[in-house]
Protein backbone atom coordinates (compact mmCIF):
# COMPACT_ATOMS: atom_id res chain seq x y z
CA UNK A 1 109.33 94.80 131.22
CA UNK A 2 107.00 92.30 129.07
CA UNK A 3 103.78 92.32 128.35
CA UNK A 4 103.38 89.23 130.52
CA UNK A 5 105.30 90.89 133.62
CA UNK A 6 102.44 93.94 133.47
CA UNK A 7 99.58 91.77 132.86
CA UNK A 8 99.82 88.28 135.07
CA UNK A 9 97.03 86.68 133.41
CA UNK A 10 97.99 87.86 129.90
CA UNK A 11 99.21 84.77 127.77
CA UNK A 12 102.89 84.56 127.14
CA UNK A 13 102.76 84.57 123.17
CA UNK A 14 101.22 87.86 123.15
CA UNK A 15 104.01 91.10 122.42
CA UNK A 16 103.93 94.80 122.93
CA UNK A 17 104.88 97.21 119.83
CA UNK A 18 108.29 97.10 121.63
CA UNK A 19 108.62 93.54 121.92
CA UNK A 20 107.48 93.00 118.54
CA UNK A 21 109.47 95.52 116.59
CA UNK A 22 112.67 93.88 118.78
CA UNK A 23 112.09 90.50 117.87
CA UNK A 24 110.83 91.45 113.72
CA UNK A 25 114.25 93.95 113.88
CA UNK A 26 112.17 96.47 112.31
CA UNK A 27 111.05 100.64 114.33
CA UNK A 28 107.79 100.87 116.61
CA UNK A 29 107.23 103.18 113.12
CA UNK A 30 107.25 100.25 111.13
CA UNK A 31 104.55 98.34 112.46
CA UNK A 32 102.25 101.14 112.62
CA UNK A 33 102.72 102.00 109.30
CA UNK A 34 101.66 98.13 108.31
CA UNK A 35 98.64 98.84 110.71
CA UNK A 36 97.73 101.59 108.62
CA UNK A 37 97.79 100.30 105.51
CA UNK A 38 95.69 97.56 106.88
CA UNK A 39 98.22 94.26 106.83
CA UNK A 40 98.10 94.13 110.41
CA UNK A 41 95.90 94.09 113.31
CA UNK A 42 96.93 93.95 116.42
CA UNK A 43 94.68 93.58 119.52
CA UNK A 44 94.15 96.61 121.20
CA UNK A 45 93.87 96.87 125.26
CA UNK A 46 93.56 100.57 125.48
CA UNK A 47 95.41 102.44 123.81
CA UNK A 48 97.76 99.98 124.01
CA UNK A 49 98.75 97.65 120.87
CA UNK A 50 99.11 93.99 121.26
CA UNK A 51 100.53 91.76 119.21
CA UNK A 52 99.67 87.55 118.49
CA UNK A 53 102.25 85.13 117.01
CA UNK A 54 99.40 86.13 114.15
CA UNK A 55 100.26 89.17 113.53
CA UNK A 56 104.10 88.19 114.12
CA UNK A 57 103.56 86.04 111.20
CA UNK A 58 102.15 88.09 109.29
CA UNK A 59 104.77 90.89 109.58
CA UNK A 60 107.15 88.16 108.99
CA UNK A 61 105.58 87.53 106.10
CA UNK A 62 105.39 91.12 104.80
CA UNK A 63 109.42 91.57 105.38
CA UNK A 64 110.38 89.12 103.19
CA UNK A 65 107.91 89.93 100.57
CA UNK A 66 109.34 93.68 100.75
CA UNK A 67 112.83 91.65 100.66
CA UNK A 68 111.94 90.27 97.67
CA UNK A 69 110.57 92.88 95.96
CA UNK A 70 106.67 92.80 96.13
CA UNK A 71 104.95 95.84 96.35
CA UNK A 72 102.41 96.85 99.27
CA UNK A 73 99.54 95.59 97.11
CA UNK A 74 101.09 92.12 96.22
CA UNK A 75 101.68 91.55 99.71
CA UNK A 76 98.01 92.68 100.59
CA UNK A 77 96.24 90.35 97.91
CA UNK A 78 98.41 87.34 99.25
CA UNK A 79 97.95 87.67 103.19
CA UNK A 80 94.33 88.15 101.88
CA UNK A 81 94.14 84.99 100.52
CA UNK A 82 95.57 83.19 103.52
CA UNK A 83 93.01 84.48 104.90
CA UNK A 84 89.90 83.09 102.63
CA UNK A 85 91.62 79.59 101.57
CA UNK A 86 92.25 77.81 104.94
CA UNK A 87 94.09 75.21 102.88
CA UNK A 88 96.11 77.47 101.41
CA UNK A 89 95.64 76.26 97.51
CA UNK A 90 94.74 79.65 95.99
CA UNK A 91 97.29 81.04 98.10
CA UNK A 92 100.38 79.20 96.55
CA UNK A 93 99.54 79.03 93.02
CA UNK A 94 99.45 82.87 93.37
CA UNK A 95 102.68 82.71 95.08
CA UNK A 96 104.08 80.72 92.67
CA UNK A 97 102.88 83.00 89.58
CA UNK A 98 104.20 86.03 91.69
CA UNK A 99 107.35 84.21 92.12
CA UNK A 100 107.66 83.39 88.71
CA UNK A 101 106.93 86.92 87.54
CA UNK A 102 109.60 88.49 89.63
CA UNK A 103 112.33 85.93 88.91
CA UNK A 104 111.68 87.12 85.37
CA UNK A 105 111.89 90.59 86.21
CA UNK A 106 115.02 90.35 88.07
CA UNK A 107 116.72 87.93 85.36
CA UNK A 108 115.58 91.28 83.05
CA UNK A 109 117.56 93.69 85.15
CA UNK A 110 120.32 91.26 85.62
CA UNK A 111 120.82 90.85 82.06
CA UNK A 112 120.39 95.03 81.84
CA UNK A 113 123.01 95.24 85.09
CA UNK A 114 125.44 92.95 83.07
CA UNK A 115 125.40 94.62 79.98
CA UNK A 116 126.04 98.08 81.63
CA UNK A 117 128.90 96.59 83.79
CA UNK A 118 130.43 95.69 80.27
CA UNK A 119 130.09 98.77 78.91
CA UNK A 120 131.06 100.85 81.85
CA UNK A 121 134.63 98.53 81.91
CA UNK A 122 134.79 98.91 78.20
CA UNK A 123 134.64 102.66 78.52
CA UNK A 124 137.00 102.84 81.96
CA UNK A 125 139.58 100.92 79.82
CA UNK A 126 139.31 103.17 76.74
CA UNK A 127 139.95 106.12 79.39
CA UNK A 128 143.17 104.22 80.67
CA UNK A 129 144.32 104.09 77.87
CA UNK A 130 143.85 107.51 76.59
CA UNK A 131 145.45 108.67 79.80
CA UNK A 132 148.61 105.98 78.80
CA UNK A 133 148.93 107.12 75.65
CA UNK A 134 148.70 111.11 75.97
CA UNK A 135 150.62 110.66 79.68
CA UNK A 136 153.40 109.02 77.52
CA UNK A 137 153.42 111.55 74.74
CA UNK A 138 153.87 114.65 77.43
CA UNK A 139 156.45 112.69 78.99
CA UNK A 140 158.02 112.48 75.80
CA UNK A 141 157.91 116.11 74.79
CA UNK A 142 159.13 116.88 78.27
CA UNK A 143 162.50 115.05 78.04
């Protein structure tokens, strides 16, 4: 049952923690633990939480900042600042110095992930063919 079906006169774009968890794909869990650390407020009728294509948005918004690899705090200062600018200027010049900063980061670890891939094939080979040549010599000393 929706929100709307239990409340007639309650506006359609307006979700339970059920409903809203369903459609975000995240746990009931999840969204309280965003309320907590203060990222979201929903409505409250009760002890009931409600939930405005706002607060959608904004979870929306936190899921692919946690996708991308923003911490808590990151995502905090930015929703905070689409809060203050209504025209949004402040907002994407420190989206796009976040953005830059983790491309950089992840370009880092790339480069680190390569190099280790390398190294890890380098030494699987050298095992190979340790195991080739000592196999070979037992098989040898066998016969």
């Amino acid at each position: 049952m929706t929100l709307a079906e239990t409340a007639p006169d309650a506006p359609a774009n307006l979700l339970g923690i059920q409903e809203a968890a369903t459609e975000l794909g995240v746990t009931m869990r999840t969204l309280r633990f965003y309320e907590d650390k203060g990222l979201i407020a929903p409505q409250r009728v009760g002890t009931t939480r409600i939930y405005s294509r706002r607060e959608i948005g904004r979870m929306q918004l936190i899921l692919r900042g946690k996708r991308l690899g923003f911490s808590i705090r990151e995502i905090a200062e930015f929703l905070d600042l689409y809060d203050v600018d209504p025209e949004h200027h402040a907002q994407v010049r420190q989206l796009i110095a976040k953005v830059s900063k983790r491309r950089s980061e992840l370009a880092k670890q790339k480069q680190a992930i390569e190099q280790t891939l390398e190294e890890l094939g380098s030494i699987e080979q050298q095992a190979q063919d340790w195991l080739r040549k000592h196999h070979g010599e037992a098989k040898g000393q066998v016969s």
